[in-house]
C-alpha atoms as a PDB file:
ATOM      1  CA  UNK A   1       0.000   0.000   0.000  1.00  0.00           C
ATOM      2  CA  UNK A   2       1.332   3.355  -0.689  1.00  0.00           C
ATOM      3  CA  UNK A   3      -0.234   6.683   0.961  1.00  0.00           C
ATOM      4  CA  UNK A   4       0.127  10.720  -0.080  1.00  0.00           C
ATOM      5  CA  UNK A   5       0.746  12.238   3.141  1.00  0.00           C
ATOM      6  CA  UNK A   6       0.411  15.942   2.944  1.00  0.00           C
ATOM      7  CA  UNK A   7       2.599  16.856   6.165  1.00  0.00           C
ATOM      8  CA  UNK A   8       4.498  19.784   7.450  1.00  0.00           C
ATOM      9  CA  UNK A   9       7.887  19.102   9.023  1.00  0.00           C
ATOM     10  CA  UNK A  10       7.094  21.397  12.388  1.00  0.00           C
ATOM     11  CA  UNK A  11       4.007  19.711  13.338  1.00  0.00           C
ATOM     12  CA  UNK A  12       4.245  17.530  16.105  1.00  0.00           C
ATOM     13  CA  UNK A  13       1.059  15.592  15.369  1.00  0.00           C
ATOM     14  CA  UNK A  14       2.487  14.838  11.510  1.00  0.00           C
ATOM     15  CA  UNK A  15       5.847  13.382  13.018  1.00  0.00           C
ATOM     16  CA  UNK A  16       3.706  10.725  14.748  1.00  0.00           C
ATOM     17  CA  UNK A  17       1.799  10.174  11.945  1.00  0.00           C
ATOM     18  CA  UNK A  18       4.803   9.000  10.083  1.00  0.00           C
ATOM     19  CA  UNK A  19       6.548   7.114  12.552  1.00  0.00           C
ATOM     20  CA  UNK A  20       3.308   5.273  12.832  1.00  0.00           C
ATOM     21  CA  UNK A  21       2.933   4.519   9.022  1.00  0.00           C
ATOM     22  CA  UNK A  22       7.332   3.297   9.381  1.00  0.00           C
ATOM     23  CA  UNK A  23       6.899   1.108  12.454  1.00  0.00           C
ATOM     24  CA  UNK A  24       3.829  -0.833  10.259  1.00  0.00           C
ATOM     25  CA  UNK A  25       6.150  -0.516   7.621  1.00  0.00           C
ATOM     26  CA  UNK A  26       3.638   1.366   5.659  1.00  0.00           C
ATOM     27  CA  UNK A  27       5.256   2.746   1.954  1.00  0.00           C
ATOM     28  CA  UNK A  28       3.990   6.755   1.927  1.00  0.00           C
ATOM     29  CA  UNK A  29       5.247   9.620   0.169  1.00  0.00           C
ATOM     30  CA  UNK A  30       5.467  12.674   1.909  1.00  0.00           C
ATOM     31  CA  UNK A  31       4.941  15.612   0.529  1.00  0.00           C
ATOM     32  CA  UNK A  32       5.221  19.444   2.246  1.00  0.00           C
ATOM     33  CA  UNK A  33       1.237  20.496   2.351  1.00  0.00           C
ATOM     34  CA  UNK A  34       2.559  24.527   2.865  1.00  0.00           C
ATOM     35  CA  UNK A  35       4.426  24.183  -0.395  1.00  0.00           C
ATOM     36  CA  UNK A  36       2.412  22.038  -2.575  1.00  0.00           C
ATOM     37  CA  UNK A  37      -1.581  22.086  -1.178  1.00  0.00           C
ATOM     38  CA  UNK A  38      -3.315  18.848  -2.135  1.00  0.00           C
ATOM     39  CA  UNK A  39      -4.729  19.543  -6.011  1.00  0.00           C
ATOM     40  CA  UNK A  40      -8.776  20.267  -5.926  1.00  0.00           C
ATOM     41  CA  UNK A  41      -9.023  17.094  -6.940  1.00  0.00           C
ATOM     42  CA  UNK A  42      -7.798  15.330  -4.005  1.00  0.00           C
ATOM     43  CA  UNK A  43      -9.343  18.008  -1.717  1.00  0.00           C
ATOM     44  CA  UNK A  44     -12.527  16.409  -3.345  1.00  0.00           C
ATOM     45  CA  UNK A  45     -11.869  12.861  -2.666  1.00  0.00           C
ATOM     46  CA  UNK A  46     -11.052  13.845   0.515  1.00  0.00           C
ATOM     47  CA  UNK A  47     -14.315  15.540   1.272  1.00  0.00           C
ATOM     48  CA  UNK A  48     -16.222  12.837   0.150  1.00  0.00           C
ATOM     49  CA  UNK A  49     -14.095  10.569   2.483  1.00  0.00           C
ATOM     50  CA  UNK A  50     -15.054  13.376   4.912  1.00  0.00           C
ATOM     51  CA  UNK A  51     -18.912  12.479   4.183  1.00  0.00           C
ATOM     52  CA  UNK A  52     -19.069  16.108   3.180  1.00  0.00           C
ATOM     53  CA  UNK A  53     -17.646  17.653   5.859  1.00  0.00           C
ATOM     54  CA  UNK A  54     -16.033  20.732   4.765  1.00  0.00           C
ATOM     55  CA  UNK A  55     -14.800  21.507   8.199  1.00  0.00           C
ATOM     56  CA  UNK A  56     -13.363  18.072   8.648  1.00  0.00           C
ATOM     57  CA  UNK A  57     -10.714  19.481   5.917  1.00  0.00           C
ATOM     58  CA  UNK A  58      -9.758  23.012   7.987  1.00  0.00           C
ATOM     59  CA  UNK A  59      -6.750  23.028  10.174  1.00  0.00           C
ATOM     60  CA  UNK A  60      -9.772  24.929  13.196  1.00  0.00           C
ATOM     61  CA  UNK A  61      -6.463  25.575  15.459  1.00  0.00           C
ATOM     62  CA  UNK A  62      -4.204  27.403  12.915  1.00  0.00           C
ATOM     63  CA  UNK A  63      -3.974  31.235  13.172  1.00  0.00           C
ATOM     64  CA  UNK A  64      -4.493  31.475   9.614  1.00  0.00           C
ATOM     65  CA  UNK A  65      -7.745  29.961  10.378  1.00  0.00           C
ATOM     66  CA  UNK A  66      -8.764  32.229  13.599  1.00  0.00           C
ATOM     67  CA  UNK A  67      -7.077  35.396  11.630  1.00  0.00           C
ATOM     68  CA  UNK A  68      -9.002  34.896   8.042  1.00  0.00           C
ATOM     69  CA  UNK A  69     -12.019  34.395  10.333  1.00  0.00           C
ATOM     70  CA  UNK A  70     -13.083  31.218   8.528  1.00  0.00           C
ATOM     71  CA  UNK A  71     -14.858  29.873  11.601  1.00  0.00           C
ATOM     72  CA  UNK A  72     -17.872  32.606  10.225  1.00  0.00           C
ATOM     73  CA  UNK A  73     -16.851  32.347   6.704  1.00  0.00           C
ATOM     74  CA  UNK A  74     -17.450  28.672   6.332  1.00  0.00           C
ATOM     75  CA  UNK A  75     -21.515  29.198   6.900  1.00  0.00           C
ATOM     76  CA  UNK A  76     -21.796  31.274   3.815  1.00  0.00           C
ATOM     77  CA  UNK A  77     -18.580  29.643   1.855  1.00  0.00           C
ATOM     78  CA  UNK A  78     -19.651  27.003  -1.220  1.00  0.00           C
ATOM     79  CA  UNK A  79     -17.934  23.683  -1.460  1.00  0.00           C
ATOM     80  CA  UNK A  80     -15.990  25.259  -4.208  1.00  0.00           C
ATOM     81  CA  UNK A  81     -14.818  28.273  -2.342  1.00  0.00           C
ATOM     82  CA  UNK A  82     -13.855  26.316   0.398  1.00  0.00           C
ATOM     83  CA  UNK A  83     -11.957  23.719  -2.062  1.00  0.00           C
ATOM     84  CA  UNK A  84     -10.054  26.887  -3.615  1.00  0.00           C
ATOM     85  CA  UNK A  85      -8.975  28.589  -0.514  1.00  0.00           C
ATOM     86  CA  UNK A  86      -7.792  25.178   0.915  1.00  0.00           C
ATOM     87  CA  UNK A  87      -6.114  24.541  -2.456  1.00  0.00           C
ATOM     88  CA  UNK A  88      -4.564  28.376  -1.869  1.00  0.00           C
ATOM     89  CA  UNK A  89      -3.610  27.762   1.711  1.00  0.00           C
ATOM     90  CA  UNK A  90      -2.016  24.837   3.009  1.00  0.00           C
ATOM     91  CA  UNK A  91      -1.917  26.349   6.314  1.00  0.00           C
ATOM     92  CA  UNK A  92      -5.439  26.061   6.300  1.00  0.00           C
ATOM     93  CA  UNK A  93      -5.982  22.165   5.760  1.00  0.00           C
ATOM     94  CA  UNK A  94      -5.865  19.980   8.577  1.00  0.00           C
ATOM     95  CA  UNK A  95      -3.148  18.096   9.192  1.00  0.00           C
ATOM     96  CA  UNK A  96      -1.647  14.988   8.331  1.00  0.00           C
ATOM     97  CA  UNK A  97      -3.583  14.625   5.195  1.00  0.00           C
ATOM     98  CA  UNK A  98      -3.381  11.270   3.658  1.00  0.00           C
ATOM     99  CA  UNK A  99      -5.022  10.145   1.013  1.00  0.00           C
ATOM    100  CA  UNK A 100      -4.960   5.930  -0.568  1.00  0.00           C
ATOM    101  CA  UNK A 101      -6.397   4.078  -3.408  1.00  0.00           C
ATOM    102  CA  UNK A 102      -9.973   3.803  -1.693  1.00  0.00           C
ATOM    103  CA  UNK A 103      -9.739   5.839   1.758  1.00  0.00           C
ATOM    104  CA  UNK A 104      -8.768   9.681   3.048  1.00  0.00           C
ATOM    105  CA  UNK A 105      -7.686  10.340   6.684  1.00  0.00           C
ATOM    106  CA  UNK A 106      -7.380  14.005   8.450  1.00  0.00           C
ATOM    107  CA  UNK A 107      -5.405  14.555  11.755  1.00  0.00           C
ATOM    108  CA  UNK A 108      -3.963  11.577  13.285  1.00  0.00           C
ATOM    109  CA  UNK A 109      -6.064   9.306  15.948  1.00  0.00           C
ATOM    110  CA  UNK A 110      -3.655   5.598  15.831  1.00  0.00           C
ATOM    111  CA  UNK A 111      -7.112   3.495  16.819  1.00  0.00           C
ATOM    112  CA  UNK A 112      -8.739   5.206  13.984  1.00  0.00           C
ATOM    113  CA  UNK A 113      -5.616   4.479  11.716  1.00  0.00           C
ATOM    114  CA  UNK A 114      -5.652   1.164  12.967  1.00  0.00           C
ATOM    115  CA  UNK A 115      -9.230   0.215  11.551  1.00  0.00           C
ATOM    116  CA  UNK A 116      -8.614   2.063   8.157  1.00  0.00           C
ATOM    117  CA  UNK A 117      -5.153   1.289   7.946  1.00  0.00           C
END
């Protein structure tokens, strides 16, 4: 099995997401979410993963979050807005972000990895 993990090297949360994908000896590529966002495509699949959940896909704690305000924006935001400013932003998208053939996981919960995974 091989994973996308959208990751960012300072968060704490992502580091233990990727030990825990090595010590099952889990292939992944990692790739910096900042840098390169997921594509609007995968921010798609990952919504539907999500069950629609648009806020499932925002990073709720980051202070690009809190500062843009997106806690009020979201009520009035489209799917496609949302898609595009996550797509802008990879600040904004929660984090780790890991997407495979036929699943999509936000934020890192091992039990929860455990059943997907």
């Amino acid at each position: 099995m091989s994973l996308k993990v959208y990751c960012y090297s300072g968060c704490g949360t992502c580091k233990k997401a990727l030990k825990y994908l090595e010590a099952k000896g889990i292939a992944y590529k990692a790739l910096p979410i900042r840098e390169t966002p997921p594509s609007i495509a995968e921010l798609k699949k990952m919504l539907q993963h999500q069950n629609g959940e648009l806020k499932k896909l925002f990073n709720t704690s980051s202070k690009d979050y809190r500062d843009g305000g997106y806690k009020d924006k979201m009520t009035m935001m489209s799917e496609s807005e949302a898609i595009e400013i996550l797509h802008t932003n990879g600040n904004l998208i929660k984090r780790p972000f890991v997407l495979g053939s036929d699943f999509g996981l936000v934020g890192f919960k091992a039990d929860h990895w455990d059943s997907v995974l």
